[in-house]
PDB file of N, CA and C in Angstrom:
ATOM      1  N   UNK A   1      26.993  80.544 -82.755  1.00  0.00           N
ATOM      2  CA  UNK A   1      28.083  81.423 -83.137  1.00  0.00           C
ATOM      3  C   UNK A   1      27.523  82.795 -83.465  1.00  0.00           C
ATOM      4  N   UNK A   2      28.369  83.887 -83.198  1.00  0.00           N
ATOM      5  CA  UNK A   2      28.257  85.339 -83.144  1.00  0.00           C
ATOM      6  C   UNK A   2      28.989  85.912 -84.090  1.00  0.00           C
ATOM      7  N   UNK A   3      28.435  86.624 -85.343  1.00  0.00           N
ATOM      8  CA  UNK A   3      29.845  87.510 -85.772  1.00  0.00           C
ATOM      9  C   UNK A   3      29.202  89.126 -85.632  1.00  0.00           C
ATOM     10  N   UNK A   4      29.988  89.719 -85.221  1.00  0.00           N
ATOM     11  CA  UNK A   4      30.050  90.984 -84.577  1.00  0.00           C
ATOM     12  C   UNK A   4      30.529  91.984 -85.691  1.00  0.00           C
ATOM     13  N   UNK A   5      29.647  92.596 -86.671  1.00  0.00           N
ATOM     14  CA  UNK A   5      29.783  93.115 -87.940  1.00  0.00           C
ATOM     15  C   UNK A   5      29.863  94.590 -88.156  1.00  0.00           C
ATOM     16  N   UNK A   6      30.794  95.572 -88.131  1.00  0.00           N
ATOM     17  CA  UNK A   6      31.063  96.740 -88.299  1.00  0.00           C
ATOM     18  C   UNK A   6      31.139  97.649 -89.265  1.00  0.00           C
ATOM     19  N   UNK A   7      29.912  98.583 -89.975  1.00  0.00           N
ATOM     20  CA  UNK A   7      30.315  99.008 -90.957  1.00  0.00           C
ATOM     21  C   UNK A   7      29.408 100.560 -91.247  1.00  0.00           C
ATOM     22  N   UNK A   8      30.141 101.491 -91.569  1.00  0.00           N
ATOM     23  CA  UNK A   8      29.359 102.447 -91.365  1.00  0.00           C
ATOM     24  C   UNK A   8      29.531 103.409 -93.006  1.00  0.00           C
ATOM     25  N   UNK A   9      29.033 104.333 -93.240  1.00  0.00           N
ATOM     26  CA  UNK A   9      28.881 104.570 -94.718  1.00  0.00           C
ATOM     27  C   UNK A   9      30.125 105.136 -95.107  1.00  0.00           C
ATOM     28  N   UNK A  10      30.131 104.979 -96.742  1.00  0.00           N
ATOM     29  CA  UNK A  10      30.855 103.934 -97.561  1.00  0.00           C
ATOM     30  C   UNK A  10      31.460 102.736 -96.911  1.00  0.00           C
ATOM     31  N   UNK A  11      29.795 102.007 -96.903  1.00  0.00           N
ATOM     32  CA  UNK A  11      29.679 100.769 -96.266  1.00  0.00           C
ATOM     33  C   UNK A  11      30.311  99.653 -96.952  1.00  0.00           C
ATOM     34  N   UNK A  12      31.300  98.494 -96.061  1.00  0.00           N
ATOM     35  CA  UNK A  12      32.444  97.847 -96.905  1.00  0.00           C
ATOM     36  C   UNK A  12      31.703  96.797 -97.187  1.00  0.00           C
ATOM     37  N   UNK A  13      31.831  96.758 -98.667  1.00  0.00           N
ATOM     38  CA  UNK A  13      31.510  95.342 -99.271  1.00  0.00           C
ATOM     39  C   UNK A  13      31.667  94.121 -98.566  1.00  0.00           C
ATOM     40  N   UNK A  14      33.085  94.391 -97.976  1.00  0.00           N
ATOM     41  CA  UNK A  14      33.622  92.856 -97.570  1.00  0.00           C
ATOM     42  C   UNK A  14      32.812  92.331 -96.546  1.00  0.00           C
ATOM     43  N   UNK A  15      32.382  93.869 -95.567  1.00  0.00           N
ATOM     44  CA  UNK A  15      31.534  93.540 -94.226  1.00  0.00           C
ATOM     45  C   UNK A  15      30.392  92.712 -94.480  1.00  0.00           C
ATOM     46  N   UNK A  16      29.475  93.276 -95.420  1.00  0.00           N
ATOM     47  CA  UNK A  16      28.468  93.061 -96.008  1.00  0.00           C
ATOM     48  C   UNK A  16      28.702  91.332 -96.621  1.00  0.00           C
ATOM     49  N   UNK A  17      29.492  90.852 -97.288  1.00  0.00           N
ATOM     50  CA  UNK A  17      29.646  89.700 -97.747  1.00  0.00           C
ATOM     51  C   UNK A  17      30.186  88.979 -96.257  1.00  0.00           C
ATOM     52  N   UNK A  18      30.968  89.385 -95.949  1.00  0.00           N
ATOM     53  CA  UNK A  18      30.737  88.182 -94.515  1.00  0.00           C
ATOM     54  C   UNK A  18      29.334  88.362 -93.725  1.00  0.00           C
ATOM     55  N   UNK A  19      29.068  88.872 -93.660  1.00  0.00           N
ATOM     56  CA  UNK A  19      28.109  88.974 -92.932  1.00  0.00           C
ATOM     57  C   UNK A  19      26.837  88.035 -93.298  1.00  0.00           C
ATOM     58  N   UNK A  20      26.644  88.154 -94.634  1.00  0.00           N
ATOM     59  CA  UNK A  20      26.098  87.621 -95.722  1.00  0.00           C
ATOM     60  C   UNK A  20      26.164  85.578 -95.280  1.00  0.00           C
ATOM     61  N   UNK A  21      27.425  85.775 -95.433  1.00  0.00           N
ATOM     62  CA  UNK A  21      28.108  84.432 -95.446  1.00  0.00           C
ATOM     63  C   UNK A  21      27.768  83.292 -94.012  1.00  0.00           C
ATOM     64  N   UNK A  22      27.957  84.233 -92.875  1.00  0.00           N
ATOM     65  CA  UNK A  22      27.716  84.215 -91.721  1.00  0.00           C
ATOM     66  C   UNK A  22      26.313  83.597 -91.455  1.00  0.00           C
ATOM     67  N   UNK A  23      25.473  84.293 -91.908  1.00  0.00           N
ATOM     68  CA  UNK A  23      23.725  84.311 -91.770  1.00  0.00           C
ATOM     69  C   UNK A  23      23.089  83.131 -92.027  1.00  0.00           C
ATOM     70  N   UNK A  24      23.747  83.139 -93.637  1.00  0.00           N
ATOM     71  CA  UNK A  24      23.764  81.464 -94.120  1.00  0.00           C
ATOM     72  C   UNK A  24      24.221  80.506 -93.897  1.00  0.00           C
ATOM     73  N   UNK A  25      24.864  80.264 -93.012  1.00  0.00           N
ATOM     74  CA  UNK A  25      25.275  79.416 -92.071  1.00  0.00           C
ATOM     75  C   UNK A  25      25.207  79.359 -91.309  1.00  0.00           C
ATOM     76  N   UNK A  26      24.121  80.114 -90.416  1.00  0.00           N
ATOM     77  CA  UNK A  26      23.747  79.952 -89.095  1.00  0.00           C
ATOM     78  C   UNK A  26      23.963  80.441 -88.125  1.00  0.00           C
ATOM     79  N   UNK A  27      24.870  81.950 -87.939  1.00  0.00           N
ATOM     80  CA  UNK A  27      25.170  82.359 -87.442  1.00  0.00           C
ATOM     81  C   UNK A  27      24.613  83.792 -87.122  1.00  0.00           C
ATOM     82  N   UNK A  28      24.558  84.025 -85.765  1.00  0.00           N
ATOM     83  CA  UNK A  28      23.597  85.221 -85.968  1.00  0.00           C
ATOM     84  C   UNK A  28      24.623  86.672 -85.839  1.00  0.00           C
ATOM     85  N   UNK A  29      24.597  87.490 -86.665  1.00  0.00           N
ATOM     86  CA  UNK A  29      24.596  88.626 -86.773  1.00  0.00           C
ATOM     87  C   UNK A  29      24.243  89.804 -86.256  1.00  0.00           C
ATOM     88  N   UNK A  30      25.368  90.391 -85.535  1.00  0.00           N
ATOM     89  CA  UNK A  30      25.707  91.752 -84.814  1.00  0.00           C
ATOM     90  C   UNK A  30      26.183  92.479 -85.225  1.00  0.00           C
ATOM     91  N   UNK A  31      25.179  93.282 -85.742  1.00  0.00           N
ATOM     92  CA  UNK A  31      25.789  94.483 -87.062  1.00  0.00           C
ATOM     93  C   UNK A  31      25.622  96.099 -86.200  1.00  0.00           C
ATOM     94  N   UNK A  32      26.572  96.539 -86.376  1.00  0.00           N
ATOM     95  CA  UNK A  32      26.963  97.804 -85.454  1.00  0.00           C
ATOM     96  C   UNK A  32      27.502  98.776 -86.874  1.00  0.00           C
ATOM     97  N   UNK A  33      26.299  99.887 -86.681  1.00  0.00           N
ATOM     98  CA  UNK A  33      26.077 100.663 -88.025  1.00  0.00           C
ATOM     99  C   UNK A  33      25.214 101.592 -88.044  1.00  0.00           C
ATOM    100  N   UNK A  34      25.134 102.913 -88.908  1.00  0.00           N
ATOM    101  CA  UNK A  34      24.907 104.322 -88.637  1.00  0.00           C
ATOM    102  C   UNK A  34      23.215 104.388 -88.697  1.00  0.00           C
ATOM    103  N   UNK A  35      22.206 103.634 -89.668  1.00  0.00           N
ATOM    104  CA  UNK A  35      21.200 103.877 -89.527  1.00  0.00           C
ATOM    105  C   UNK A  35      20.025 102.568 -90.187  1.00  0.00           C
ATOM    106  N   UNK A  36      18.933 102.592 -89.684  1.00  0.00           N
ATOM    107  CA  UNK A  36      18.329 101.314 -90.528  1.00  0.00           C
ATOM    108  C   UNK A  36      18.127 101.551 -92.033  1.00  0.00           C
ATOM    109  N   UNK A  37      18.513 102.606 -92.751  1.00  0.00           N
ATOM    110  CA  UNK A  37      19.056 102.161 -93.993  1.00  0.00           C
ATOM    111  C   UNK A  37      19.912 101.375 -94.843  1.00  0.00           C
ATOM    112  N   UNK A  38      21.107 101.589 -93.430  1.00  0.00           N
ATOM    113  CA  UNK A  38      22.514 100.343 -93.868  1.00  0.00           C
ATOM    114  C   UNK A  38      22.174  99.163 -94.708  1.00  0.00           C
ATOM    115  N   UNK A  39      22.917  98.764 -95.460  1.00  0.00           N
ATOM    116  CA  UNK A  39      22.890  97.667 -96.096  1.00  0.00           C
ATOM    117  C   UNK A  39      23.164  96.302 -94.769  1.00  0.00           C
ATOM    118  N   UNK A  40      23.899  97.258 -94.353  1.00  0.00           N
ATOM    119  CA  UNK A  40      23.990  95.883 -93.350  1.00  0.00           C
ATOM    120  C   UNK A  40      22.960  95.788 -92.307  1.00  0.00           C
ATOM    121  N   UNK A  41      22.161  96.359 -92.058  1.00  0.00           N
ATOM    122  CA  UNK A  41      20.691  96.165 -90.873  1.00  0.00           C
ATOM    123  C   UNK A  41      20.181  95.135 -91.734  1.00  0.00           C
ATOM    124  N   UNK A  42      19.813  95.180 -92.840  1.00  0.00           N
ATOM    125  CA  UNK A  42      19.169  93.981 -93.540  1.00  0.00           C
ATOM    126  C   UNK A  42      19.814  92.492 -93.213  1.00  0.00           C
ATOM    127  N   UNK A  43      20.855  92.645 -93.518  1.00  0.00           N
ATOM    128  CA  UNK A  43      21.434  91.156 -93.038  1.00  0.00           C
ATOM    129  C   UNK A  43      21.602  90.552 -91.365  1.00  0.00           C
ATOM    130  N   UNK A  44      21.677  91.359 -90.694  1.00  0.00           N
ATOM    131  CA  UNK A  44      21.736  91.414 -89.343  1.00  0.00           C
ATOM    132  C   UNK A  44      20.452  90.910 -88.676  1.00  0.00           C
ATOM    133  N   UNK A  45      20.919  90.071 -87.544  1.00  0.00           N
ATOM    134  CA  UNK A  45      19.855  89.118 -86.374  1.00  0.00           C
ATOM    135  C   UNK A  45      19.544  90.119 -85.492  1.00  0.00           C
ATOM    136  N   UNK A  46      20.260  91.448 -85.107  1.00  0.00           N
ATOM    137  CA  UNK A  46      20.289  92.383 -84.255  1.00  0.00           C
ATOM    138  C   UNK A  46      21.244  93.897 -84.698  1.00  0.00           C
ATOM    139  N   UNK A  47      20.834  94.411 -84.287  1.00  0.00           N
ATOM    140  CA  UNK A  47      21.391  95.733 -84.840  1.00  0.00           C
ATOM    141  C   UNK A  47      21.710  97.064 -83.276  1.00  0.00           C
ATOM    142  N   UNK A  48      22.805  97.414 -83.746  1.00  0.00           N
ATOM    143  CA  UNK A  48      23.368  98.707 -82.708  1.00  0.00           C
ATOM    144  C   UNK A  48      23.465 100.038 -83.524  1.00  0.00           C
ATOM    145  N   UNK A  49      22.405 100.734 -83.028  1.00  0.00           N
ATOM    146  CA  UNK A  49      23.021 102.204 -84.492  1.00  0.00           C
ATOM    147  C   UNK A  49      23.701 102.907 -83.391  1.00  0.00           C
ATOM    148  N   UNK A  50      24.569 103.579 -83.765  1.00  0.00           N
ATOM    149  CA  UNK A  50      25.883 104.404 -83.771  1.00  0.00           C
ATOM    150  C   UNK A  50      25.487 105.577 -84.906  1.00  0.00           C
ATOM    151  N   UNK A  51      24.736 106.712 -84.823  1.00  0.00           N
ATOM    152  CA  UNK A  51      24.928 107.405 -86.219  1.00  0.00           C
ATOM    153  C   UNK A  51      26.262 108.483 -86.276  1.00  0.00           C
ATOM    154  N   UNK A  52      26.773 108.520 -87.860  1.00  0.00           N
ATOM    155  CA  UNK A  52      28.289 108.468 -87.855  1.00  0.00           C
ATOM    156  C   UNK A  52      27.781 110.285 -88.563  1.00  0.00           C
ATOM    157  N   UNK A  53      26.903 110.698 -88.342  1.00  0.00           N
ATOM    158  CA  UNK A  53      26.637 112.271 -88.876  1.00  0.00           C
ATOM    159  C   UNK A  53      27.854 112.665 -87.592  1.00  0.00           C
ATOM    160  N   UNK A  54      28.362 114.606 -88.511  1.00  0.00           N
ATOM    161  CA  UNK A  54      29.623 115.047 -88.070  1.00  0.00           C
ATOM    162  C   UNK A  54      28.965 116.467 -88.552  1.00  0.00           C
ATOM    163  N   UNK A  55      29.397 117.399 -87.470  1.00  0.00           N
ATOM    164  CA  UNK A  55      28.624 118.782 -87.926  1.00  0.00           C
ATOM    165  C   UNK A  55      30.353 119.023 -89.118  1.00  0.00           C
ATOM    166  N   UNK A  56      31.392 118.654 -88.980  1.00  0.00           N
ATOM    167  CA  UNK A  56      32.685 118.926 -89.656  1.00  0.00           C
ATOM    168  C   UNK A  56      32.810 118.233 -90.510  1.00  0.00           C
ATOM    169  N   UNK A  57      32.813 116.832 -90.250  1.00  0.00           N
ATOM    170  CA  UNK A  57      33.698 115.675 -90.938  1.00  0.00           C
ATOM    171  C   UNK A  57      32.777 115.126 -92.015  1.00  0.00           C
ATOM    172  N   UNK A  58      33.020 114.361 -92.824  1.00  0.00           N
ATOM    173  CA  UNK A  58      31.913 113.516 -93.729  1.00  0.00           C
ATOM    174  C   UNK A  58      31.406 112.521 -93.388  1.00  0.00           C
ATOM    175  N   UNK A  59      31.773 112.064 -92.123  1.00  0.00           N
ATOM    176  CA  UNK A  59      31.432 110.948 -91.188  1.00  0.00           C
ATOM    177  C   UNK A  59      32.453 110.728 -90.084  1.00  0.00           C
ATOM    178  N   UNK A  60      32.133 110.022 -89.549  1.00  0.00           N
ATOM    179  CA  UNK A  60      32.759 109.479 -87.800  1.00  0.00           C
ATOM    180  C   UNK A  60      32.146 108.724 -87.201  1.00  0.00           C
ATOM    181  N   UNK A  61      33.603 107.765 -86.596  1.00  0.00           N
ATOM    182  CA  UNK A  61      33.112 106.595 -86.193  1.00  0.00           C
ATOM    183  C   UNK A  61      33.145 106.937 -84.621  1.00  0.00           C
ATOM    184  N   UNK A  62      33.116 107.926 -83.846  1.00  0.00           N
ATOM    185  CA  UNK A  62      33.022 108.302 -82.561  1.00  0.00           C
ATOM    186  C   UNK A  62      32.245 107.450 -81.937  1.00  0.00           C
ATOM    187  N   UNK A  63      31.076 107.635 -82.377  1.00  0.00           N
ATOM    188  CA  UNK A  63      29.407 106.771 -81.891  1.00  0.00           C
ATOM    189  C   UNK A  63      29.889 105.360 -82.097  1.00  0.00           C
ATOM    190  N   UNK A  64      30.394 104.598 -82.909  1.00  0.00           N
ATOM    191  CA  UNK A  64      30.803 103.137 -83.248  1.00  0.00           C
ATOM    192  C   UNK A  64      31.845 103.220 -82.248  1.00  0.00           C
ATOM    193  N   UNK A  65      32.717 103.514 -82.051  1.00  0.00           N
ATOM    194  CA  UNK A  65      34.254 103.024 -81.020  1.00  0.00           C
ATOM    195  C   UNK A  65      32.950 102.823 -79.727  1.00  0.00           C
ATOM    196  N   UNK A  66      32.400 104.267 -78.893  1.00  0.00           N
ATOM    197  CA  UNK A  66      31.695 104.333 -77.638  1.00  0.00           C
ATOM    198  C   UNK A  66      31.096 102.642 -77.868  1.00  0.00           C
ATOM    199  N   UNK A  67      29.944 102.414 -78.551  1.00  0.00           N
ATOM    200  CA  UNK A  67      29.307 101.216 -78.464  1.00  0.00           C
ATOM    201  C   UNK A  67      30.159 100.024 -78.869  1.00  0.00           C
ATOM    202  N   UNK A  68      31.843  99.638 -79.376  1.00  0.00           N
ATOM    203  CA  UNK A  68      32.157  98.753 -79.425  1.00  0.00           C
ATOM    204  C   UNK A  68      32.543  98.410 -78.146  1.00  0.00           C
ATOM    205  N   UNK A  69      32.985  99.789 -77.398  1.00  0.00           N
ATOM    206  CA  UNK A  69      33.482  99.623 -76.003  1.00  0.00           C
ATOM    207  C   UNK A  69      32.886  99.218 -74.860  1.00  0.00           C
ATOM    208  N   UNK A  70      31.570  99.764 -75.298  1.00  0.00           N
ATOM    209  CA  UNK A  70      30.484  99.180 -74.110  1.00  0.00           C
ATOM    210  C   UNK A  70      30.139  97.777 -74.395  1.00  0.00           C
ATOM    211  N   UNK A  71      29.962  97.350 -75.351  1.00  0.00           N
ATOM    212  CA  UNK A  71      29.501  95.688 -75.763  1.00  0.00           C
ATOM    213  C   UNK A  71      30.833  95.183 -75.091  1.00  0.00           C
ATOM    214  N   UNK A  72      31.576  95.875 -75.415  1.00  0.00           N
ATOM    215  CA  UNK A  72      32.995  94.479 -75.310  1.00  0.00           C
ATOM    216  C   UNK A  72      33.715  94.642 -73.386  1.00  0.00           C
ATOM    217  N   UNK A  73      32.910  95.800 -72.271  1.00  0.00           N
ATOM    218  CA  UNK A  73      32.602  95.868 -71.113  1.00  0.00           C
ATOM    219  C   UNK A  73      31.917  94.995 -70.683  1.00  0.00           C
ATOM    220  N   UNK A  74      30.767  95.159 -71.382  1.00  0.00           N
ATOM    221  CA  UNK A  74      29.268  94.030 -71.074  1.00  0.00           C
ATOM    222  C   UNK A  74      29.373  92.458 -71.158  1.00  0.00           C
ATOM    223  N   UNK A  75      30.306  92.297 -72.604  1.00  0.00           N
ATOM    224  CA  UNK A  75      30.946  90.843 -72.404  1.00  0.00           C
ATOM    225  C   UNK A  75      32.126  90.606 -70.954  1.00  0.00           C
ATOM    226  N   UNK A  76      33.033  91.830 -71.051  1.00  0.00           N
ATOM    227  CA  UNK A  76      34.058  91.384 -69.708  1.00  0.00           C
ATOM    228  C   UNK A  76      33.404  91.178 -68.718  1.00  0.00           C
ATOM    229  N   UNK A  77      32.457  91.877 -68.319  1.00  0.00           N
ATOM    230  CA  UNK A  77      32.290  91.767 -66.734  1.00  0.00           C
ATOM    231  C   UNK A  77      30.963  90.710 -67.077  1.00  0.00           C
ATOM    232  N   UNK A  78      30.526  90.150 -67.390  1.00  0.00           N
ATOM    233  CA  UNK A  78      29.947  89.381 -67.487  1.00  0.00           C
ATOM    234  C   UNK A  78      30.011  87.838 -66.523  1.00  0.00           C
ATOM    235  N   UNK A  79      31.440  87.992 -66.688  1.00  0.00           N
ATOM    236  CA  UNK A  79      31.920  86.683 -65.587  1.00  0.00           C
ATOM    237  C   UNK A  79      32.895  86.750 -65.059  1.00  0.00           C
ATOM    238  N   UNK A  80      33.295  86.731 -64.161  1.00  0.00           N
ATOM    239  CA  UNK A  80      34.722  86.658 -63.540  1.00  0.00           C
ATOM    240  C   UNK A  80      35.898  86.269 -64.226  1.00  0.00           C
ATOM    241  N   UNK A  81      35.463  85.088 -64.964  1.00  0.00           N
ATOM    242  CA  UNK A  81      36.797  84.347 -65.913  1.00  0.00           C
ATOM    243  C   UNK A  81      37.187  85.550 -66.826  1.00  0.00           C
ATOM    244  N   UNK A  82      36.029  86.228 -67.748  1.00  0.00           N
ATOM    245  CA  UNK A  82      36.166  87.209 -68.319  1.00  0.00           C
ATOM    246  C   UNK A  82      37.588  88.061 -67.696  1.00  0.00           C
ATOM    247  N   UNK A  83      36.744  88.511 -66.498  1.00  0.00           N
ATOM    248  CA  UNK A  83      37.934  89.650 -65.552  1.00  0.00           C
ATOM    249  C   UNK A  83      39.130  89.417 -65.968  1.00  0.00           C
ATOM    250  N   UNK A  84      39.524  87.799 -65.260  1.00  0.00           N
ATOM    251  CA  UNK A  84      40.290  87.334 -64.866  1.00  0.00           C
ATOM    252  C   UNK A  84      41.660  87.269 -66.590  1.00  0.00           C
ATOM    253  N   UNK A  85      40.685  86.823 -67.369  1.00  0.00           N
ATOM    254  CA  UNK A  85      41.456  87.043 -68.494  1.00  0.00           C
ATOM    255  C   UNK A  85      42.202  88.282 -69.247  1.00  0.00           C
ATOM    256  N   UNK A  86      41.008  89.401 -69.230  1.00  0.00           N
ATOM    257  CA  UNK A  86      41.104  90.091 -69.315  1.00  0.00           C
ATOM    258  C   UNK A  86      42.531  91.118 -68.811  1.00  0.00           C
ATOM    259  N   UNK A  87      42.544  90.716 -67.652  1.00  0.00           N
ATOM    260  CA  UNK A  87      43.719  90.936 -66.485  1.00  0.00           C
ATOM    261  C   UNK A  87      44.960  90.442 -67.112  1.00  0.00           C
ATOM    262  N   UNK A  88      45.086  89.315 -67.137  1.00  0.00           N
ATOM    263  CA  UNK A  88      45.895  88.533 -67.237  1.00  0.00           C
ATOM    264  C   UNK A  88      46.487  89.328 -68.916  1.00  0.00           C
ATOM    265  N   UNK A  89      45.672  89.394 -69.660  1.00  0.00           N
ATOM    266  CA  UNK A  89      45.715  89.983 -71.572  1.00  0.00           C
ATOM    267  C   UNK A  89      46.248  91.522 -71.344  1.00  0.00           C
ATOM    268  N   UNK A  90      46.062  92.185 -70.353  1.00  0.00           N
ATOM    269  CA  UNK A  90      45.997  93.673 -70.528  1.00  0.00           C
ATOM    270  C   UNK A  90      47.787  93.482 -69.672  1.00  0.00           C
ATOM    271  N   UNK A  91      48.187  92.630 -68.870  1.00  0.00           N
ATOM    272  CA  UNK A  91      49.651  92.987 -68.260  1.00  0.00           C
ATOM    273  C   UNK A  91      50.768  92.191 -69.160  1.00  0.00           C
ATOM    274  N   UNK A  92      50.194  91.373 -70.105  1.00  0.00           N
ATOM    275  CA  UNK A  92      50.965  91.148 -71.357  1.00  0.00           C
ATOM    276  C   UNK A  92      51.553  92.334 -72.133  1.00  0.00           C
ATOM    277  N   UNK A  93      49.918  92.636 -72.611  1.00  0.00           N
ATOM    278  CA  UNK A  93      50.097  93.649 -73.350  1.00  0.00           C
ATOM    279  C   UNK A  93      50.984  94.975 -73.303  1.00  0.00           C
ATOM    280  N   UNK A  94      50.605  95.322 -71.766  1.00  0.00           N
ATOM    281  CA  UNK A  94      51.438  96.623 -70.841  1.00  0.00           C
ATOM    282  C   UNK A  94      52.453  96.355 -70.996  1.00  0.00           C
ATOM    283  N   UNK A  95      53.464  95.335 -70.796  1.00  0.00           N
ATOM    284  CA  UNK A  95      54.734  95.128 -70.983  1.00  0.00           C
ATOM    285  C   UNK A  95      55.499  95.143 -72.183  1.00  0.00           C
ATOM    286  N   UNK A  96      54.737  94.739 -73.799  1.00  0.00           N
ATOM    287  CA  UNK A  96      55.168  95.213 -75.003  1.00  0.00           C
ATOM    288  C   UNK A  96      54.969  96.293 -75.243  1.00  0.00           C
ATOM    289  N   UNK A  97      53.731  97.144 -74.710  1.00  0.00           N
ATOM    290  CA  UNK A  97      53.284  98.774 -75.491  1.00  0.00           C
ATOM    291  C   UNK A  97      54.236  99.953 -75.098  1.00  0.00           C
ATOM    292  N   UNK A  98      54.092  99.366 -73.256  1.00  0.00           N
ATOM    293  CA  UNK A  98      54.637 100.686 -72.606  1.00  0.00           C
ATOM    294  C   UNK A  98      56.149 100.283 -72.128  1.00  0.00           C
ATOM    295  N   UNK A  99      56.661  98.967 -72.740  1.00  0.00           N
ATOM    296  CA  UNK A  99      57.888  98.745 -72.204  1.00  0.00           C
ATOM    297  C   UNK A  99      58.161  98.632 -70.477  1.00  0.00           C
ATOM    298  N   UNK A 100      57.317  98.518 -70.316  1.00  0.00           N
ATOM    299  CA  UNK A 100      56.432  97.998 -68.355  1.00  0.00           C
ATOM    300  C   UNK A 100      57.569  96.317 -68.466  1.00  0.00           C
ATOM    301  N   UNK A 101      57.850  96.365 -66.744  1.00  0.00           N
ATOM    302  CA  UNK A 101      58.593  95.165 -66.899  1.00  0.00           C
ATOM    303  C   UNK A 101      57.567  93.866 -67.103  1.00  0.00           C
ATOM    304  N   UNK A 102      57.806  92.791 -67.050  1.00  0.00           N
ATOM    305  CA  UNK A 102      57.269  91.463 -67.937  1.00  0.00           C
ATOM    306  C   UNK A 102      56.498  91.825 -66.256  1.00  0.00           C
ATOM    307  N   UNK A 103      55.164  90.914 -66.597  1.00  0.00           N
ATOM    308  CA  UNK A 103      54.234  90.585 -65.154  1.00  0.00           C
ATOM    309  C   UNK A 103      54.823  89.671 -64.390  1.00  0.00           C
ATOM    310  N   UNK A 104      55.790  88.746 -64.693  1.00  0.00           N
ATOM    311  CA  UNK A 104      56.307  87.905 -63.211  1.00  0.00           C
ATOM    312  C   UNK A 104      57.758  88.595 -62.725  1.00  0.00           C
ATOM    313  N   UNK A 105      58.181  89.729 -63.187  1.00  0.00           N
ATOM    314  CA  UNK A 105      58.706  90.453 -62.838  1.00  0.00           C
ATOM    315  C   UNK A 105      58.452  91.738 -61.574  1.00  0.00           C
ATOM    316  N   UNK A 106      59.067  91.985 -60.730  1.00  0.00           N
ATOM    317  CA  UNK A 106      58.870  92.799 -59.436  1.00  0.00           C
ATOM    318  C   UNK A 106      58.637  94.138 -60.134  1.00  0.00           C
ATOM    319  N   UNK A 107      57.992  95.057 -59.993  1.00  0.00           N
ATOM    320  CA  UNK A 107      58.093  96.616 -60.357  1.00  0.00           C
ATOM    321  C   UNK A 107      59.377  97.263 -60.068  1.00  0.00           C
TER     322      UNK A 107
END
């Protein structure tokens, strides 16, 4: 088992305690976070930095969205079934967001 752990500074407790929780039970840890200072690199089996510095802002998760998007690419195309689901999840979806007719429906 995988938990896929997100947390960047004013780093969330809660992340940190699952994550925590996770470890100790055997699960390895994918912590996606701004620098190997994080509290959460320590707990983590593997680590993705994203640094959340902002020449404006006090932080940003810009760098974190890009790399959730690419991991969660890297899992889709990974296998066809992936695709295939994927497909199948995204013309659901199209039909509640954008009010798109239902998928066994004709255009």
């Amino acid at each position: 088992d995988v938990l896929v752990a997100i947390s960047l500074p004013r780093y969330s407790s809660d992340a940190l305690r699952l994550a925590r929780v996770a470890r100790d039970r055997g699960a390895r840890v994918l912590a996606i976070t701004d620098s190997p200072a994080s509290p959460l690199s320590r707990l983590a089996t593997e680590t993705l930095f994203a640094p959340a510095g902002h020449p404006v802002l006090p932080g940003s998760a810009t760098a974190a969205v890009a790399v959730v998007e690419a991991l969660a690419t890297a899992v889709m195309v990974a296998s066809p079934a992936h695709v295939a689901r994927a497909r199948r999840l995204t013309a659901a979806t199209a039909a509640y967001l954008a009010g798109a007719p239902d998928a066994g429906e004709p255009a």
